[in-house]
Each structure stands twice: as C-alpha cells, then as structure tokens.
Protein backbone atom coordinates (compact mmCIF):
# COMPACT_ATOMS: atom_id res chain seq x y z
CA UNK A 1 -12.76 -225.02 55.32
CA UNK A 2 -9.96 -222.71 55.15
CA UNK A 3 -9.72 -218.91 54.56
CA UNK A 4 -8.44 -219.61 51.09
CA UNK A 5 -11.74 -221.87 50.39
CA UNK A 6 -13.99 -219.28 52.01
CA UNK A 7 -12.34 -216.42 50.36
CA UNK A 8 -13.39 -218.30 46.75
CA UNK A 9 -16.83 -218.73 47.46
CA UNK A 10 -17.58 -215.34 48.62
CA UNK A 11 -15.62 -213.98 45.60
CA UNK A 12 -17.68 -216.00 43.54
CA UNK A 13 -20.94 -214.66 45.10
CA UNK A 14 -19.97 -211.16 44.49
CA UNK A 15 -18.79 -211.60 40.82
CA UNK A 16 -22.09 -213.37 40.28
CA UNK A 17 -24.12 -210.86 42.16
CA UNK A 18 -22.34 -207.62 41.22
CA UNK A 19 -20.98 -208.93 37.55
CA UNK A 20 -17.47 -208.42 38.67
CA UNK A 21 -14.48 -210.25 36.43
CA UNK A 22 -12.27 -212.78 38.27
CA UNK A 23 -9.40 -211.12 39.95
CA UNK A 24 -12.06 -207.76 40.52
CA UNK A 25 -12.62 -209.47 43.95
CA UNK A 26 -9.68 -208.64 46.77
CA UNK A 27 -10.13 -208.69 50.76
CA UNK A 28 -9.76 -204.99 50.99
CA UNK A 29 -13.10 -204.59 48.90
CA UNK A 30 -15.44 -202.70 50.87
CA UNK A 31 -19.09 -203.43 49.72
CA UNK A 32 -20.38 -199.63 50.25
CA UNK A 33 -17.11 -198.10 48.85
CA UNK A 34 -15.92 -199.68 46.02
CA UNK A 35 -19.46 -201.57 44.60
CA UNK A 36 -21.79 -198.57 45.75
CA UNK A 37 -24.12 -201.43 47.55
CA UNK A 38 -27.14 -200.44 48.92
CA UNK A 39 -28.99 -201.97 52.17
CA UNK A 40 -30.71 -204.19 50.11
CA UNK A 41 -27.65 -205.84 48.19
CA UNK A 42 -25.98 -205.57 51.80
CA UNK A 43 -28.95 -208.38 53.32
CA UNK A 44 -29.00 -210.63 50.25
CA UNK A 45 -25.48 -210.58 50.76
CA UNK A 46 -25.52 -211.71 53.83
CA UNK A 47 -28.42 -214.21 53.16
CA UNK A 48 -26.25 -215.83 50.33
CA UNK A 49 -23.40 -215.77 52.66
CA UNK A 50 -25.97 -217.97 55.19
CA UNK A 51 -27.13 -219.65 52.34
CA UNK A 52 -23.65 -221.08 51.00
CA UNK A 53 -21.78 -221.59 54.50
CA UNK A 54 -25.00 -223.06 56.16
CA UNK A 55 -24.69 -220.24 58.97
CA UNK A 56 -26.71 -217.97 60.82
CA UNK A 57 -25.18 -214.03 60.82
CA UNK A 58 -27.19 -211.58 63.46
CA UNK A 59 -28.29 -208.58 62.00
CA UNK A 60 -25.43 -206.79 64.36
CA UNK A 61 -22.86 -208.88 63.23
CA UNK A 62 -23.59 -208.35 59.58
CA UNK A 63 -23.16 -204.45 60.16
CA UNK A 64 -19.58 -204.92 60.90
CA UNK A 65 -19.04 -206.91 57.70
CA UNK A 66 -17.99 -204.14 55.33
CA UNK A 67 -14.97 -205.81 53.46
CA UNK A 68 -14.72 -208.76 51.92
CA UNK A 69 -11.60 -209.47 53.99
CA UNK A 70 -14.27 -208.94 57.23
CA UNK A 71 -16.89 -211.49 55.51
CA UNK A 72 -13.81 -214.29 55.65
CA UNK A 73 -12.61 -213.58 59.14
CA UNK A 74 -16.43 -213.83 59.96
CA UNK A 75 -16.94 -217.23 58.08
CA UNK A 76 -13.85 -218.57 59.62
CA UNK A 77 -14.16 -217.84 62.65
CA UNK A 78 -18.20 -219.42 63.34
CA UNK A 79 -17.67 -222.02 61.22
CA UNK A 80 -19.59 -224.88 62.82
C-alpha cells in the first residue's frame, strides 16, 4: 500500500470519527491541536489505525504519532 492509499484511509477514519468534511483532513493535522483530542480519542485512534492496517502500534510509538502526516510515515514504514 502506498502513502497515498494509507493517507485515504486514515483521512477517512478521522472524518468518520471526528465528523470532519472531505478535504478537512491534511498531513499537517495535529490530533491535540487542531481537533482538541483527548487521551481517549488518541487510543481509539490508534486502535482503529490497528484495526484497519492489521498492525500492532506500542503504546510508545503511538505517543509520537501527533500528525496525521506522522500516522502515514508510521503505517508505511511497518507495513508487514
């Protein structure tokens, strides 16, 4: 799968999960910043994020995912 693909899907998790409008969603979207999540939208986040690439993210590494530009570099890069 390639950025562009992974970039999609986590754009349409967010829009579904934080009722954003297509073209809301940009790399440079930091989750705390711009859509004021908490801890608990941070982790089911991340568990969607498991969920839809069939991948396991460490509690550690999931604290350095703050944009959605550092979810798809994540994705990409542990792809199985």
């Amino acid at each position: 799968m390639n950025e562009q693909e992974i970039f999609d899907k986590i754009a349409a998790i967010l829009q579904d999960h934080f009722q954003l409008a297509e073209g809301q969603v940009t790399r440079e979207l930091n989750f705390k910043k711009d859509l004021d999540a908490d801890s608990i939208d941070i982790v089911e986040f991340v568990l969607e994020l498991e969920d839809t690439f069939n991948a396991e993210i460490p509690d550690e590494d999931a604290e350095k995912i703050q944009t959605v530009g550092d979810a798809v570099a994540y994705i990409a890069a542990h792809q199985g």
